[in-house]
Protein backbone atom coordinates (compact mmCIF):
# COMPACT_ATOMS: atom_id res chain seq x y z
CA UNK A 1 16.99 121.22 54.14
CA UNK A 2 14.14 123.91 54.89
CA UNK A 3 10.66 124.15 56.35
CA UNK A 4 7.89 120.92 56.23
CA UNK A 5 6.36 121.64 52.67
CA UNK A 6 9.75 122.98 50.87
CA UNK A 7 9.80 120.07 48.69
CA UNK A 8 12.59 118.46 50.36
CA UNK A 9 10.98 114.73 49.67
CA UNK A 10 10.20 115.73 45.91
CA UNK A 11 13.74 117.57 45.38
CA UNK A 12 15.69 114.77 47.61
CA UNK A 13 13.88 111.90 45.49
CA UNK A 14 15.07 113.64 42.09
CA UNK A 15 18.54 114.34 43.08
CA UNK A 16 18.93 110.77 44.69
CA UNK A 17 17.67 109.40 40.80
CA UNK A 18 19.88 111.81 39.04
CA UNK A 19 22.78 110.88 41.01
CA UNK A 20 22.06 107.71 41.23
CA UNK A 21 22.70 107.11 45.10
CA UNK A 22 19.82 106.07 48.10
CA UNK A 23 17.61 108.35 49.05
CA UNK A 24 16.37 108.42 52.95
CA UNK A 25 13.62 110.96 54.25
CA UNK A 26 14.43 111.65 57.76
CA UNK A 27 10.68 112.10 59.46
CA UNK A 28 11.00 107.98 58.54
CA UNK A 29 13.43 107.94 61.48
CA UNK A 30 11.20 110.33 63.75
CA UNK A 31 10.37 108.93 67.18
CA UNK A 32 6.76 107.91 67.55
CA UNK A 33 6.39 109.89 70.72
CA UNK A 34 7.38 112.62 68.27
CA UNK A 35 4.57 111.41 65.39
CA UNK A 36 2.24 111.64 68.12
CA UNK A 37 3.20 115.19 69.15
CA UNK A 38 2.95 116.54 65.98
CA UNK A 39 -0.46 114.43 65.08
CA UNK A 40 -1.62 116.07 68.03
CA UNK A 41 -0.38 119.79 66.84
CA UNK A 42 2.38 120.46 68.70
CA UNK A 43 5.90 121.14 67.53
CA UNK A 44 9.25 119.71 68.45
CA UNK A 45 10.90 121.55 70.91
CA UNK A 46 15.01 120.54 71.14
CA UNK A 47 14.71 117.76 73.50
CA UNK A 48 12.05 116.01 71.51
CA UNK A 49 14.73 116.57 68.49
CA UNK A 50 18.01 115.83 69.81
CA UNK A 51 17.74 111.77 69.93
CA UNK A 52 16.29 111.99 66.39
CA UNK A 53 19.33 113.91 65.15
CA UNK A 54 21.48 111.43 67.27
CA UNK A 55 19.79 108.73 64.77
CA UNK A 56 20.32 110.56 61.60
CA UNK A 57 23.73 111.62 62.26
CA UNK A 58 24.77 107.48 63.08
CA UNK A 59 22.84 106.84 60.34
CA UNK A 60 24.98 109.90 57.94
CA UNK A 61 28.53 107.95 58.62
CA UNK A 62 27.39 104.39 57.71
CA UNK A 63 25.70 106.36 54.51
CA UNK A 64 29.03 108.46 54.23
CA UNK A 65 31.03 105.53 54.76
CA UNK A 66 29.33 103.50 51.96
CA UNK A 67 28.12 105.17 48.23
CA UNK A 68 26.93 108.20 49.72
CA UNK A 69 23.15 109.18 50.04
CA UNK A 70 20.57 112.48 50.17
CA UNK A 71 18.74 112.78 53.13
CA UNK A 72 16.28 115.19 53.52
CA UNK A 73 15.76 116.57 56.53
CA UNK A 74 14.30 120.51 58.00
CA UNK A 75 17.81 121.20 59.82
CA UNK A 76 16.15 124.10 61.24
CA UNK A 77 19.07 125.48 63.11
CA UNK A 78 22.97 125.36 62.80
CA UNK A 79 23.30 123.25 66.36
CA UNK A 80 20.77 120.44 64.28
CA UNK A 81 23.12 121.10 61.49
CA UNK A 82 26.40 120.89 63.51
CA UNK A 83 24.83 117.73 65.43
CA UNK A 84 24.07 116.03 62.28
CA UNK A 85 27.71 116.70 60.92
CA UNK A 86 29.55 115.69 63.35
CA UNK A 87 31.26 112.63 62.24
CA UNK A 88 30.84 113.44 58.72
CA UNK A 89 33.12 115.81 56.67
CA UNK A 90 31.36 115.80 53.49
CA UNK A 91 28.19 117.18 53.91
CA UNK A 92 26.28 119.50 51.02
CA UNK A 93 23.93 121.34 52.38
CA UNK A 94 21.41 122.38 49.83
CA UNK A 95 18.64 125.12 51.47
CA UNK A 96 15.18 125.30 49.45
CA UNK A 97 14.00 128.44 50.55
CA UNK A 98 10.15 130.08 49.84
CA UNK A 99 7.90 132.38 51.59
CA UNK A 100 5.42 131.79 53.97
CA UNK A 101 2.30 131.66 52.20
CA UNK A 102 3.33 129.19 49.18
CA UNK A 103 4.44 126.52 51.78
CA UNK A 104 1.68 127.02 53.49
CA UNK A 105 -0.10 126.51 50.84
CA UNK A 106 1.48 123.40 49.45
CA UNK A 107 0.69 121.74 52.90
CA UNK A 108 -3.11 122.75 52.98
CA UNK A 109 -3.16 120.36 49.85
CA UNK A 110 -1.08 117.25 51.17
CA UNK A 111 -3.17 114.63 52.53
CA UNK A 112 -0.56 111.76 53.74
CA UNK A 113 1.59 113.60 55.91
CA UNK A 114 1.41 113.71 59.90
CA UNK A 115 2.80 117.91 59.43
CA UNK A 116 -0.18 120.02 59.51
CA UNK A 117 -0.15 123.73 58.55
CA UNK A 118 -0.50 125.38 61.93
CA UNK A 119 2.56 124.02 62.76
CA UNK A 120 4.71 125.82 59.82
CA UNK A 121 5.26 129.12 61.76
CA UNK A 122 6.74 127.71 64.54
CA UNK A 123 9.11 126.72 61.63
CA UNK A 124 9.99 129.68 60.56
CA UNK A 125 10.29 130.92 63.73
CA UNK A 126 13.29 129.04 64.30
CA UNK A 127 14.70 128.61 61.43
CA UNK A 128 18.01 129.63 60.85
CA UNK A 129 18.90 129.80 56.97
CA UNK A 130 22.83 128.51 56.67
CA UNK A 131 25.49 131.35 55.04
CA UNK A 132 27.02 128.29 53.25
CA UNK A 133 25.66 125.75 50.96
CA UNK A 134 23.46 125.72 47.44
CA UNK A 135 20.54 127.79 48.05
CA UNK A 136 17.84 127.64 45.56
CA UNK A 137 13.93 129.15 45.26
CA UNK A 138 10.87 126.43 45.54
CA UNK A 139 9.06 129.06 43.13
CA UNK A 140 11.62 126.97 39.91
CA UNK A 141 10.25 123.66 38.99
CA UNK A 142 11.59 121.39 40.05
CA UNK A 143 13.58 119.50 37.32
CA UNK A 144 15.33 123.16 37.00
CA UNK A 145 16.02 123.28 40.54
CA UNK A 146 17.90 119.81 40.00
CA UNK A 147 19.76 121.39 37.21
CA UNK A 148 21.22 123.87 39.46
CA UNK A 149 21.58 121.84 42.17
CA UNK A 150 24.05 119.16 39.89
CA UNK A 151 25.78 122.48 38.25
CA UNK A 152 26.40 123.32 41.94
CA UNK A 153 27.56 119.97 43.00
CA UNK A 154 29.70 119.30 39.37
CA UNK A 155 31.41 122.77 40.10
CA UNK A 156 32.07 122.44 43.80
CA UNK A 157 30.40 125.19 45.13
């Protein structure tokens, strides 16, 4: 979870390899009125999110009731976070926190992705970083950030 440029997508797709369950990127289950609205600069507010999150948390039981699965998603705030746990007990949460600036700067050079930079402080703005989970720095690389992640995972924190 984090901000749009955190490397949730690159970190999600590693982890998913490593552990050797599906990976599922949840702006693929984003409303297209929502697409549109952030094409168009504009963020999400809550009522543009909430039927998403309805989707992703269906979608987290039949994933939670099967092998398992990593789904990255920005779970801004704890009610996105509650929402999307609700009828799953097994959640990790892992938080890839990094400043302003190098996000911003990673999504100046994307190309193929509908998130545009102006829209990253309203991001912030709202996010609310979780007291629990595996938090970890974008600044590692990223194979090291899956190493800590798995050490996290293997020790049960």
């Amino acid at each position: 979870m984090g901000v749009s440029g955190c490397g949730k997508t690159t970190i999600g797709k590693m982890l998913s390899n490593a552990l050797n369950i599906p990976f599922y990127d949840a702006d693929d289950f984003h409303l297209q009125s929502n697409i549109k609205k952030m094409r168009s600069g504009f963020p999400l507010n809550d009522g543009d999110r909430f039927p998403w999150l309805n989707i992703l948390a269906n979608n987290l039981k039949l994933w939670n009731d099967s092998e398992g699965a990593i789904l990255s998603c920005s779970a801004l705030k704890e009610k996105y976070r509650q929402q999307l746990s609700k009828e799953v007990s097994t959640i990790k949460w892992i938080y890839l926190e990094g400043s302003y600036d190098i996000i911003k700067q990673r999504i100046e050079n994307r190309t193929q992705h509908y998130q545009k930079s102006n829209m990253l402080q309203s991001q912030f703005d709202i996010l609310e970083v979780p007291n629990y989970g595996i938090h970890i720095n974008i600044n590692n690389e990223p194979q090291d950030i899956i190493t800590y992640i798995l050490n996290k995972i293997n020790n049960n924190e």
